[in-house]
C-alpha atoms as a PDB file:
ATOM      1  CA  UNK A   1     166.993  64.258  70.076  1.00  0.00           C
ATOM      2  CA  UNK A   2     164.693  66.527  71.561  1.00  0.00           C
ATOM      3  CA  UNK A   3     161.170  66.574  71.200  1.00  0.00           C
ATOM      4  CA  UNK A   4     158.932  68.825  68.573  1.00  0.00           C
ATOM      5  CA  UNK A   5     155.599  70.387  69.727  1.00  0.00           C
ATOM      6  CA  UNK A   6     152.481  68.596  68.830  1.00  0.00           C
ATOM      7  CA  UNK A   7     150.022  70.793  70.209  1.00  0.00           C
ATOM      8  CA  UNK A   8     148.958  74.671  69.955  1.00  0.00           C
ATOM      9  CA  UNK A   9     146.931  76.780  71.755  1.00  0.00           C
ATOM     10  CA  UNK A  10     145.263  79.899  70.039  1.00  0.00           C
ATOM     11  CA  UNK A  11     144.495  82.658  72.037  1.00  0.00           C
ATOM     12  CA  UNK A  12     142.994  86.612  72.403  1.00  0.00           C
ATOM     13  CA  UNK A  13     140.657  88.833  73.863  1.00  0.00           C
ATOM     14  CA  UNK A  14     137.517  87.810  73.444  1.00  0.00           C
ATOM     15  CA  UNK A  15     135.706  90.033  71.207  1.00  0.00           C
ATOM     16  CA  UNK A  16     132.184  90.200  72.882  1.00  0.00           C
ATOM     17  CA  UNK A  17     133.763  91.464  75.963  1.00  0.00           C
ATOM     18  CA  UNK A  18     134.772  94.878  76.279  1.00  0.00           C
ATOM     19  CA  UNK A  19     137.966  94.487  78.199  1.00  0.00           C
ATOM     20  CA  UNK A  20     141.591  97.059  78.883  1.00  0.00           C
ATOM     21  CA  UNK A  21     142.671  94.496  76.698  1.00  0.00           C
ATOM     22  CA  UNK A  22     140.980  94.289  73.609  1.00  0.00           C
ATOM     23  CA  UNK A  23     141.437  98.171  73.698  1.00  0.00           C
ATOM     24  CA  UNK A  24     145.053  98.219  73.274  1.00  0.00           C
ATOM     25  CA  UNK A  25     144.359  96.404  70.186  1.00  0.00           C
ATOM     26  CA  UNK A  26     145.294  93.142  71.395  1.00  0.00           C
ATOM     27  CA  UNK A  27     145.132  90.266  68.498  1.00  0.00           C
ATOM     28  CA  UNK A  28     145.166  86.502  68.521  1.00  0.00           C
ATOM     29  CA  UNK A  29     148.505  84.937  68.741  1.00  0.00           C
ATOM     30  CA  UNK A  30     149.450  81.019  69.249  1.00  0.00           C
ATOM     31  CA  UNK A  31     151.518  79.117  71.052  1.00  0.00           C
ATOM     32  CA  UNK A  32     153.335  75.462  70.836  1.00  0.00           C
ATOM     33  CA  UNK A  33     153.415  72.724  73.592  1.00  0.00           C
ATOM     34  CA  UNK A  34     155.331  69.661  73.557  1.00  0.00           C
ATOM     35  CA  UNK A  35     152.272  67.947  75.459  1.00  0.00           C
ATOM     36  CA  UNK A  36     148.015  68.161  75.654  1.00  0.00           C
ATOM     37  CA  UNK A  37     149.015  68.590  79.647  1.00  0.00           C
ATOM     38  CA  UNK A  38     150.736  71.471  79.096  1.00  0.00           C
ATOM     39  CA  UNK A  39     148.576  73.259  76.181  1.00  0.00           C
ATOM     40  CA  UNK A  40     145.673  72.634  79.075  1.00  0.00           C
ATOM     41  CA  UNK A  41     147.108  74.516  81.631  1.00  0.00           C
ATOM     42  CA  UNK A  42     147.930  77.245  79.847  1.00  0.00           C
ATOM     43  CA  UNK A  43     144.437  77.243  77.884  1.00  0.00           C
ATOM     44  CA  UNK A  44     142.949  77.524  81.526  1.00  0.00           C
ATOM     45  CA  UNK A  45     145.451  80.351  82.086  1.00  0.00           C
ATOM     46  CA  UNK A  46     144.475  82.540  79.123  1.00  0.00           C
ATOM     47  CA  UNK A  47     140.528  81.351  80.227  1.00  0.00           C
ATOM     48  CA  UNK A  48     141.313  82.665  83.659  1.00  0.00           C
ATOM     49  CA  UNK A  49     141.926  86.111  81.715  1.00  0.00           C
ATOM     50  CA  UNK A  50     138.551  86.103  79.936  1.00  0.00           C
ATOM     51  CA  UNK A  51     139.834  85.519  77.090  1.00  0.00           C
ATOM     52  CA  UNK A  52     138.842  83.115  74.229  1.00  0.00           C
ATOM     53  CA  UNK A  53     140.734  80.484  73.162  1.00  0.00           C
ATOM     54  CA  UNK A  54     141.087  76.998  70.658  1.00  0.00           C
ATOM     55  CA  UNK A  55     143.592  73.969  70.224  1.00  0.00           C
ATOM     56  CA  UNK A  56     144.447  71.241  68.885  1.00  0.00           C
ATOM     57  CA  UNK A  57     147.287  69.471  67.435  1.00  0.00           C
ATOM     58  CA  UNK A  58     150.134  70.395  64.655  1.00  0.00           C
ATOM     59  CA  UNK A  59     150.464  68.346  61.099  1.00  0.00           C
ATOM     60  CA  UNK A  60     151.839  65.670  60.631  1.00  0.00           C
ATOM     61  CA  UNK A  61     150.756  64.441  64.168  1.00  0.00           C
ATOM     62  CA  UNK A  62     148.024  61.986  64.041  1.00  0.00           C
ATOM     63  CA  UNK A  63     145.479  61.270  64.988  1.00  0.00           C
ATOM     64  CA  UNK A  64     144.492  65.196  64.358  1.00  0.00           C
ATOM     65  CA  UNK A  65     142.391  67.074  66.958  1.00  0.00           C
ATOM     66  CA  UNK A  66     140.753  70.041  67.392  1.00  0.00           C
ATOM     67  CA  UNK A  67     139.214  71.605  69.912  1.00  0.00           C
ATOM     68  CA  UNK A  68     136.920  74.527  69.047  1.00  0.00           C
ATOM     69  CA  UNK A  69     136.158  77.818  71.584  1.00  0.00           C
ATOM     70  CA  UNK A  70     132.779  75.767  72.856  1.00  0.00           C
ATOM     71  CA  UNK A  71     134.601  73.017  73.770  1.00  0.00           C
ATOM     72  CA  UNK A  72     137.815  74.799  75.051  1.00  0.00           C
ATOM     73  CA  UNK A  73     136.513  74.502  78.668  1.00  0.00           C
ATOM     74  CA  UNK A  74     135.808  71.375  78.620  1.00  0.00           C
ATOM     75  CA  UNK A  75     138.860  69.917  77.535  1.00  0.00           C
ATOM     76  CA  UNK A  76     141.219  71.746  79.769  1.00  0.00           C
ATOM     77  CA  UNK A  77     139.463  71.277  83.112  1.00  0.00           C
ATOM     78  CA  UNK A  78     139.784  68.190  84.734  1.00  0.00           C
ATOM     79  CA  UNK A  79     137.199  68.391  87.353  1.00  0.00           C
ATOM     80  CA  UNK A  80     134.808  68.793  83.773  1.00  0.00           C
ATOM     81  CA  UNK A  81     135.621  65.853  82.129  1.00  0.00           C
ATOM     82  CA  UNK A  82     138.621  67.301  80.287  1.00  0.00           C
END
């Protein structure tokens, strides 16, 4: 039995930043994870970008989190606290 994805990451350009980007129109899109670990990394990735960017975890898994744009950061670097 294989795993299901407990975590997403939402992601696009961030609005408040003029960027090639947003200019083609980009809009936000998600993505699933089977693991916080791996929804990190690629949150830093799409941070990297200057992008903005939110997670958290899929229903029915509990305990629910979420993990707003301010907080994004945070959570997905290690070296700050995440």
């Amino acid at each position: 039995m294989t795993q299901a994805d407990t975590w997403y990451v939402a992601f696009g350009p961030d609005k408040t930043v003029k960027t090639d980007d947003s200019a083609l129109g980009a809009v936000r899109s998600t993505r699933t994870f089977r693991s916080e670990v791996d929804a990190k990394l690629f949150a830093m990735q799409i941070l990297a970008k200057g992008w903005s960017a939110s997670a958290g975890t899929l229903n029915p898994h509990q305990p629910k989190q979420v993990v707003g744009s301010s907080q994004i950061e945070c959570w997905a670097d290690p070296g700050l606290g995440g």
